[in-house]
C-alpha atoms as a PDB file:
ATOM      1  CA  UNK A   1       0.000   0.000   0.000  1.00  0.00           C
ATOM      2  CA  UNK A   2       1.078   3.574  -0.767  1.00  0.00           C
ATOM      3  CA  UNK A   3       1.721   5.933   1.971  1.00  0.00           C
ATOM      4  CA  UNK A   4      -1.637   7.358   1.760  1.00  0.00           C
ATOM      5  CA  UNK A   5      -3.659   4.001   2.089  1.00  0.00           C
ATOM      6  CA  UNK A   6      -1.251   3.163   5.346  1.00  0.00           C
ATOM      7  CA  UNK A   7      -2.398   6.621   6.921  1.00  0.00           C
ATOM      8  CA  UNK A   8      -6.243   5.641   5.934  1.00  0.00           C
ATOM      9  CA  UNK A   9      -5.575   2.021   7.456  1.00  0.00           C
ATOM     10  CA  UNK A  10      -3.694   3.452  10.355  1.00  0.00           C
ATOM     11  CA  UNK A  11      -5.875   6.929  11.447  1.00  0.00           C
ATOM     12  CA  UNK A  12      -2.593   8.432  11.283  1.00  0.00           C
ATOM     13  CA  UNK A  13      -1.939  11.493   9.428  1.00  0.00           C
ATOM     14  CA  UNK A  14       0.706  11.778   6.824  1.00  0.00           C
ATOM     15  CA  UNK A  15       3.137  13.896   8.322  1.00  0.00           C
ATOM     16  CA  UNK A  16       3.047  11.853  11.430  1.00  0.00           C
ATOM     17  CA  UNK A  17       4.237   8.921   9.553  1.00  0.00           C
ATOM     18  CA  UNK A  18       6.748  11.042   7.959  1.00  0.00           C
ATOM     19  CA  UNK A  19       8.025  12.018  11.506  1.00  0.00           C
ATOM     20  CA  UNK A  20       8.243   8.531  12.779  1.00  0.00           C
ATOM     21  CA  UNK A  21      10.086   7.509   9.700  1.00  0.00           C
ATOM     22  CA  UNK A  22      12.585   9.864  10.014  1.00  0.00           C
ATOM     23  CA  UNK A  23      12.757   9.273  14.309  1.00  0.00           C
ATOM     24  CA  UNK A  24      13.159   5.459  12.983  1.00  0.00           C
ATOM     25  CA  UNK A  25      10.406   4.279  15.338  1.00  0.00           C
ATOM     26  CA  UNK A  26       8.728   3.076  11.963  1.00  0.00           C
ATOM     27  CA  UNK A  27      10.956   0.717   9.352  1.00  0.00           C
ATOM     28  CA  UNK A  28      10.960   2.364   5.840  1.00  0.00           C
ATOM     29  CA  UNK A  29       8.793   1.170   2.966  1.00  0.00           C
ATOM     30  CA  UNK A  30      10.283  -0.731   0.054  1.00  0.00           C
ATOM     31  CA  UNK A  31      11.018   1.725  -2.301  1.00  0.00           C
ATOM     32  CA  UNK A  32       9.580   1.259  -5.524  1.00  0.00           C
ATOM     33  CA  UNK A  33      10.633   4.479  -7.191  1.00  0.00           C
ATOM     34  CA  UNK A  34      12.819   7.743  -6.324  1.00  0.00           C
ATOM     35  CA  UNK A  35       9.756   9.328  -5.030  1.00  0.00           C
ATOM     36  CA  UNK A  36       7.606   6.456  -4.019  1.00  0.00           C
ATOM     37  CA  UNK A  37       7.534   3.178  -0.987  1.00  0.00           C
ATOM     38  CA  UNK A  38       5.081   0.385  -0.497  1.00  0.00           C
ATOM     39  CA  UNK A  39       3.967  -0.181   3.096  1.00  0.00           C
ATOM     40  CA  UNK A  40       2.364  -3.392   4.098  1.00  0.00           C
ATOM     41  CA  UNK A  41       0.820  -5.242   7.489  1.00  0.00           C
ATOM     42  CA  UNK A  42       3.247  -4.731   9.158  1.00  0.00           C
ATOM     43  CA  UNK A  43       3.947  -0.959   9.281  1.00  0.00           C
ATOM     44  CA  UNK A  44       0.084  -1.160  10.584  1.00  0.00           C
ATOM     45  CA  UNK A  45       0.621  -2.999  13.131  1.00  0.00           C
ATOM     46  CA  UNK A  46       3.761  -0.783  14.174  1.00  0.00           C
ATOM     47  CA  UNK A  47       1.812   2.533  14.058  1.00  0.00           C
ATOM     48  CA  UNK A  48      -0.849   0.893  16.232  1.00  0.00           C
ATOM     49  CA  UNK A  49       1.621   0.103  18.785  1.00  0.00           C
ATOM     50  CA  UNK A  50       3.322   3.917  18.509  1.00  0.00           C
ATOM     51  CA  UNK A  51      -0.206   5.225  18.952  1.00  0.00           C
ATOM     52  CA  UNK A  52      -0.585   2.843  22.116  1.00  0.00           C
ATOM     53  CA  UNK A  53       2.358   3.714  23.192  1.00  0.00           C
ATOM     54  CA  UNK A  54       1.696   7.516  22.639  1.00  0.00           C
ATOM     55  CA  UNK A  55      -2.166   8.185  23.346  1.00  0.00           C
ATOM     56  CA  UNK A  56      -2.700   5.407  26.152  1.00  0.00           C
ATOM     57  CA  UNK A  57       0.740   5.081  27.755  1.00  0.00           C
ATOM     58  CA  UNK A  58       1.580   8.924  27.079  1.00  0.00           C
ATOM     59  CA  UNK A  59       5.265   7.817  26.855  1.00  0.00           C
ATOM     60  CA  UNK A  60       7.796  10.276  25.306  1.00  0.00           C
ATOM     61  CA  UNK A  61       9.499   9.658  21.872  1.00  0.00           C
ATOM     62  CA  UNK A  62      12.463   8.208  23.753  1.00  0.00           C
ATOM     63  CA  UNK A  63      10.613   6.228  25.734  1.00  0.00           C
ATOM     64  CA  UNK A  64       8.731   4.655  22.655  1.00  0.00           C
ATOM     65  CA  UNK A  65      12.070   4.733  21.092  1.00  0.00           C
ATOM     66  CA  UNK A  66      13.192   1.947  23.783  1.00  0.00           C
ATOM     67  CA  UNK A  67       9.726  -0.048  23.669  1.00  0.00           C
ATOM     68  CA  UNK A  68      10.458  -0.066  20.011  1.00  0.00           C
ATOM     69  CA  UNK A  69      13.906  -1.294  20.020  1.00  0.00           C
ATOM     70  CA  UNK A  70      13.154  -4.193  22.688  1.00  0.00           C
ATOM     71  CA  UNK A  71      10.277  -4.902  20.353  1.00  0.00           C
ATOM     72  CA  UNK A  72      12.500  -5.295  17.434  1.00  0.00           C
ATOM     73  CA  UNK A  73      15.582  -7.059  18.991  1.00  0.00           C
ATOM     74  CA  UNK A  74      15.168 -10.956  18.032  1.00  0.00           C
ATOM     75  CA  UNK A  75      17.562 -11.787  20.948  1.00  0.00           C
ATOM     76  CA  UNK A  76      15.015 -10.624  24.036  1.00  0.00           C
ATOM     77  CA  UNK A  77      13.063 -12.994  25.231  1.00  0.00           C
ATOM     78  CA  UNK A  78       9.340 -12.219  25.243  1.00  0.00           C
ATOM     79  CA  UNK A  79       9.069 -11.369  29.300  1.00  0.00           C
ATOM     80  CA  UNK A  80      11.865  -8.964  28.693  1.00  0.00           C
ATOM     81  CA  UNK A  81      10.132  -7.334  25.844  1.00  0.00           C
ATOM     82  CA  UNK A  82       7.089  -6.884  28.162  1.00  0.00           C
ATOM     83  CA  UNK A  83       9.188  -5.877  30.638  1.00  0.00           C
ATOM     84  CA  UNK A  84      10.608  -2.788  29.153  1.00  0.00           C
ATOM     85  CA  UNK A  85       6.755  -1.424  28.038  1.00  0.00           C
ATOM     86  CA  UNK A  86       5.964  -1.861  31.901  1.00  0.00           C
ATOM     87  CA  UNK A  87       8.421  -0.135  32.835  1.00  0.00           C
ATOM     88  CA  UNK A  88       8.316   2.484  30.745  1.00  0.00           C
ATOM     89  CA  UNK A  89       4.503   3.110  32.136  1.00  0.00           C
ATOM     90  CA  UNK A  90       6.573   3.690  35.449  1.00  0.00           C
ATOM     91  CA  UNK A  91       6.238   7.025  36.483  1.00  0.00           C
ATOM     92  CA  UNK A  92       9.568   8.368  37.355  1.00  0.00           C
ATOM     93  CA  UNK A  93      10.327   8.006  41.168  1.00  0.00           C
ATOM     94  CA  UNK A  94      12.901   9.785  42.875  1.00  0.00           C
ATOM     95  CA  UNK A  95      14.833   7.248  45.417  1.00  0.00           C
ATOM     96  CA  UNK A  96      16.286   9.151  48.521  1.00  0.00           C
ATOM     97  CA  UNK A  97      19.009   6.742  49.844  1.00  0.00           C
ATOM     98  CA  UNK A  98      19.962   9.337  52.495  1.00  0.00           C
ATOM     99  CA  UNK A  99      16.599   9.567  53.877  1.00  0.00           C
ATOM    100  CA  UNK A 100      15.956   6.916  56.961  1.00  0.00           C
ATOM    101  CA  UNK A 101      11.893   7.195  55.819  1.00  0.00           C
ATOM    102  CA  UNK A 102      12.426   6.108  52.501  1.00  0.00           C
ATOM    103  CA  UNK A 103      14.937   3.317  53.525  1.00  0.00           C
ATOM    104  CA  UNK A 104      12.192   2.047  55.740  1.00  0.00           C
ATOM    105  CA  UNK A 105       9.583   2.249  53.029  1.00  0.00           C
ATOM    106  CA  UNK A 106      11.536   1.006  50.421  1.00  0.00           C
ATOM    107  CA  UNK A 107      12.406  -2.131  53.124  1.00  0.00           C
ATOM    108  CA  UNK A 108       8.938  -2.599  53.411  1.00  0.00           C
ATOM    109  CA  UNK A 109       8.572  -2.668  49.579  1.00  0.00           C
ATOM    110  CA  UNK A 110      11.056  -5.301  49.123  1.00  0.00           C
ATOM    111  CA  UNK A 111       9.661  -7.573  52.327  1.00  0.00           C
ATOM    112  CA  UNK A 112       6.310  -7.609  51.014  1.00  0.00           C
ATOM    113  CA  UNK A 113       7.056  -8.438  47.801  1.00  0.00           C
ATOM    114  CA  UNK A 114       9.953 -11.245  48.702  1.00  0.00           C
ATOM    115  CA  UNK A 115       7.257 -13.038  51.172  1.00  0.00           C
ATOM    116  CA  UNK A 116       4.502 -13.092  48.311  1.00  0.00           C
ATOM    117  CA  UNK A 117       7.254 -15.300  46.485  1.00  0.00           C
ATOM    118  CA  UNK A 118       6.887 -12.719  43.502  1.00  0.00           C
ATOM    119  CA  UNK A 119       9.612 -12.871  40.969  1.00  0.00           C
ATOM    120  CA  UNK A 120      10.906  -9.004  40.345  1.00  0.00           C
ATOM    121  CA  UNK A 121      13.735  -7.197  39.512  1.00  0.00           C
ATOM    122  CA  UNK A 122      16.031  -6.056  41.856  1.00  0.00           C
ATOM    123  CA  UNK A 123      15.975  -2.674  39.805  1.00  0.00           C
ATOM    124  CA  UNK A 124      12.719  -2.657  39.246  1.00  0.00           C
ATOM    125  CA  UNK A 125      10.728   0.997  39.250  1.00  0.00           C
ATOM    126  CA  UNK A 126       7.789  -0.280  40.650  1.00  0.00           C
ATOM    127  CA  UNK A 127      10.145  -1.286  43.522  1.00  0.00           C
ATOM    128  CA  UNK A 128      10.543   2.701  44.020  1.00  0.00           C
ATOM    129  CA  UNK A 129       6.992   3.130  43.170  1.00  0.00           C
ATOM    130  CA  UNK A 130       5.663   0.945  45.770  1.00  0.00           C
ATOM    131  CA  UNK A 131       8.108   2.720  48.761  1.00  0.00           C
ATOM    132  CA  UNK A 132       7.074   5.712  47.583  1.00  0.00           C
ATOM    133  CA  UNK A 133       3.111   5.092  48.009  1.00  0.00           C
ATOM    134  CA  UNK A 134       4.406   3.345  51.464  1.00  0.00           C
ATOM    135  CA  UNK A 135       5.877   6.251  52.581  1.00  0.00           C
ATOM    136  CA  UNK A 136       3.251   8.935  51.354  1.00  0.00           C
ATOM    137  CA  UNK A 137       0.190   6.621  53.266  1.00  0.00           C
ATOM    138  CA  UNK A 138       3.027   6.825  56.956  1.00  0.00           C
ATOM    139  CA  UNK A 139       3.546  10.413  56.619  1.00  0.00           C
ATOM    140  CA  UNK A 140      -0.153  10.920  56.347  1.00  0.00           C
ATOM    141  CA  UNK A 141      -0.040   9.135  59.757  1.00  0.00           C
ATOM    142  CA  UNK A 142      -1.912   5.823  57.879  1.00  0.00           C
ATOM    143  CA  UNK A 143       1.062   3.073  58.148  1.00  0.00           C
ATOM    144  CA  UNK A 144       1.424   0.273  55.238  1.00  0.00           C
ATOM    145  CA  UNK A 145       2.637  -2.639  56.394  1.00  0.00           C
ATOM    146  CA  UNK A 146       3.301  -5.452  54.152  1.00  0.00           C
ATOM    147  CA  UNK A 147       0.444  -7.488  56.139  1.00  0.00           C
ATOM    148  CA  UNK A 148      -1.887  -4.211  55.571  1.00  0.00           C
ATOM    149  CA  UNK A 149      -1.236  -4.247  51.491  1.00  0.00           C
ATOM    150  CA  UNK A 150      -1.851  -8.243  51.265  1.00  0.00           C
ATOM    151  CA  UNK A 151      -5.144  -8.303  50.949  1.00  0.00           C
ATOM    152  CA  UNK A 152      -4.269  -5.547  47.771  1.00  0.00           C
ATOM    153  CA  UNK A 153      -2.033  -7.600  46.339  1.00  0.00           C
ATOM    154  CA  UNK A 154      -3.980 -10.708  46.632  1.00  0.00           C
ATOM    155  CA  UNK A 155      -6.769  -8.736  44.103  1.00  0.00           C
ATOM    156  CA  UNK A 156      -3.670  -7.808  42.086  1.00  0.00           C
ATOM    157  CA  UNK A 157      -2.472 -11.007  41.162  1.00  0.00           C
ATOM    158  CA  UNK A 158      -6.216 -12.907  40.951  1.00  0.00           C
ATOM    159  CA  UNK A 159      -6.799 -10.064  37.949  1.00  0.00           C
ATOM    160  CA  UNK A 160      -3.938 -10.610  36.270  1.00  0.00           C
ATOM    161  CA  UNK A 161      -3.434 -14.238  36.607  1.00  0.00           C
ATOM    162  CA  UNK A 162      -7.183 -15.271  35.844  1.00  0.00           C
ATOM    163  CA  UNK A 163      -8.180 -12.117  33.492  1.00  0.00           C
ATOM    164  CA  UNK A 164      -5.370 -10.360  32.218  1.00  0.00           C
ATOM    165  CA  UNK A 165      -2.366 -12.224  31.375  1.00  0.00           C
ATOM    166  CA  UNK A 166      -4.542 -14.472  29.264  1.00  0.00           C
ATOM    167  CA  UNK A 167      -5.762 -11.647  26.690  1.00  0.00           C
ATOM    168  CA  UNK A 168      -1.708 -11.086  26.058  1.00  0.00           C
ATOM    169  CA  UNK A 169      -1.349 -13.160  22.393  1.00  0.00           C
ATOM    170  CA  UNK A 170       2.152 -13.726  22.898  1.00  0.00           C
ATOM    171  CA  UNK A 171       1.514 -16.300  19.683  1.00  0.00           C
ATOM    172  CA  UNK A 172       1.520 -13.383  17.320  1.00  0.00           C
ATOM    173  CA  UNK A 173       3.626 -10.170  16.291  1.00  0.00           C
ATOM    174  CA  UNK A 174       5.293  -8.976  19.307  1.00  0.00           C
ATOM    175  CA  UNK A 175       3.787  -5.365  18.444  1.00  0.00           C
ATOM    176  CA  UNK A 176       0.457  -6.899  19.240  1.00  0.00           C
ATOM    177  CA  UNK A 177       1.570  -8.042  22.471  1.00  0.00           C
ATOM    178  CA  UNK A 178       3.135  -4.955  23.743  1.00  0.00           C
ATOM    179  CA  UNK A 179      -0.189  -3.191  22.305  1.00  0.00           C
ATOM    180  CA  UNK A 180      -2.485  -5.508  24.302  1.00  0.00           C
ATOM    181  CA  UNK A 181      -0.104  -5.461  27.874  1.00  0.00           C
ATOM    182  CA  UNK A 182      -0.388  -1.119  27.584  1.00  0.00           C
ATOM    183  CA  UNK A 183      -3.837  -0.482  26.802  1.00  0.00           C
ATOM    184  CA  UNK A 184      -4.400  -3.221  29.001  1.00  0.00           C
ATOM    185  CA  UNK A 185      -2.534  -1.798  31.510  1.00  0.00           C
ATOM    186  CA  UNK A 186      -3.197   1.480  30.880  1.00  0.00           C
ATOM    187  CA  UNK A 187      -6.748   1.421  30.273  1.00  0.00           C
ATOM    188  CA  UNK A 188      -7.703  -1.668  32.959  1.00  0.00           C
ATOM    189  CA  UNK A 189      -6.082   0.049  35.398  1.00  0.00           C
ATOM    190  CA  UNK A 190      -8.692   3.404  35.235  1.00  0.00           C
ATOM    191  CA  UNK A 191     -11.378   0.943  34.557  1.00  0.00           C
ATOM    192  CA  UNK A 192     -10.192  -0.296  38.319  1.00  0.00           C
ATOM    193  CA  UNK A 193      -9.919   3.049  39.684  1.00  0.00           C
ATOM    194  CA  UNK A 194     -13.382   3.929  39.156  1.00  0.00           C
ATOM    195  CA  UNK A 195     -14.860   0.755  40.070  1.00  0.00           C
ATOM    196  CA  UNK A 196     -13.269   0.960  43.119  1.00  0.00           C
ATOM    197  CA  UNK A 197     -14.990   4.571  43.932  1.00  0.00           C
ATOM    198  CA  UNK A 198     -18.285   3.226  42.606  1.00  0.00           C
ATOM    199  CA  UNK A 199     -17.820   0.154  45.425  1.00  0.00           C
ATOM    200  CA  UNK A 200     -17.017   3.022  47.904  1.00  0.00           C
ATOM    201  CA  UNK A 201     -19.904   5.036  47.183  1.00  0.00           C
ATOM    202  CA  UNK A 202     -22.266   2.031  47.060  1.00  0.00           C
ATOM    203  CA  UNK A 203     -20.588   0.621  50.476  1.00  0.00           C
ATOM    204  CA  UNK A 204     -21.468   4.447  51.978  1.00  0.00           C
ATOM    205  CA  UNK A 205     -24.935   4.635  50.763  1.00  0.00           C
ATOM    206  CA  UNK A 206     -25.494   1.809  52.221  1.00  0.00           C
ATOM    207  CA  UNK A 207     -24.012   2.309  56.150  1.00  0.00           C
ATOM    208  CA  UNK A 208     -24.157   5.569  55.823  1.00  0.00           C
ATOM    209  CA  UNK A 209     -27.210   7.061  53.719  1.00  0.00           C
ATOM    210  CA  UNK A 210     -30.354   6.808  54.254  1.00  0.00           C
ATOM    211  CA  UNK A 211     -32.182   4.301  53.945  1.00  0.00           C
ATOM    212  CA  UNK A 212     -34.482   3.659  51.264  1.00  0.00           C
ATOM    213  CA  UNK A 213     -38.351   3.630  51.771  1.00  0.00           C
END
């Protein structure tokens, strides 16, 4: 397909493809002619996963840059290729290794996670992210304790492990997958959010509210 049929199958407008050509986060065309390339499939599938990566993850060009070269190196392994799209969906923490508060917090990170038996990465962000949320909820004067966050984790890993991980087709292009583990992500994650403040506001209506006739 010519240039203009890929922005009609894509939803992306021609000088946005031009820009990701020439930012290499999409492979050139075969050129057919000084003037002219033939896109296929494939460079769909690729702008679908920029867009992803863009509009639901709202990662920055060298961010997508990254996803895109994991994607696209045959020599990672398909967990590491996921891996690096998590991660980039980390929001940047700052660690403060001189602070006795965050030590603590980031000890409790670690402890909770090592006594669910979950596999992470010592250099994992959500490691940071984790401490961070630990140590925001004690300076508020509400303590997180690993034993407090279990029953969070426990709804954590029962979504992924019997609705999410399974919608991941790991069979396919590897663009798909990444695609499918950000919106995923991404967009499960709100869907979460506001079921959780539904659940609260049903809870309170119901001890709280009055009751009705």
């Amino acid at each position: 397909m010519r240039i203009s049929q890929l922005s009609a199958a894509s939803g992306v407008p021609i000088p946005t493809i031009k820009y990701y050509l020439r930012e290499g986060l999409l492979p050139p065309g075969e050129q057919t002619s000084a003037t002219r390339a033939e896109y296929d499939v494939g460079h769909v599938r690729r702008l679908r996963l920029i867009r992803a990566l863009l509009e639901v993850g709202r990662l920055s060009i060298a961010s997508i840059r990254k996803v895109i070269a994991a994607v696209d190196d045959e020599d990672l392994g398909m967990h590491k290729v996921l891996g690096t799209a998590h991660y980039a969906l980390a929001p940047a923490v700052e660690a403060h290794e001189d602070d006795e508060e965050w030590r603590r917090a980031r000890a409790e990170a670690d402890r909770l996670i090592a006594d669910l038996g979950w596999r992470i990465d010592p250099g994992a962000p959500t490691r940071d992210e984790l401490a961070q949320a630990i140590l925001t909820l004690d300076r508020l004067g509400m303590p997180a304790t690993g034993e407090a966050l279990r029953p969070y984790a426990a709804a954590a890993i029962d979504l992924v492990v019997e609705h999410e991980i399974g919608t991941i087709p790991i069979d396919g292009p590897r663009e798909a997958a990444v695609e499918a583990l950000v919106v995923g992500t991404v967009v499960h994650g709100r869907v979460l959010d506001i079921l959780r403040r539904l659940a609260h506001e049903s809870v309170s209506a119901r001890f709280f509210g009055v009751p009705e006739s």
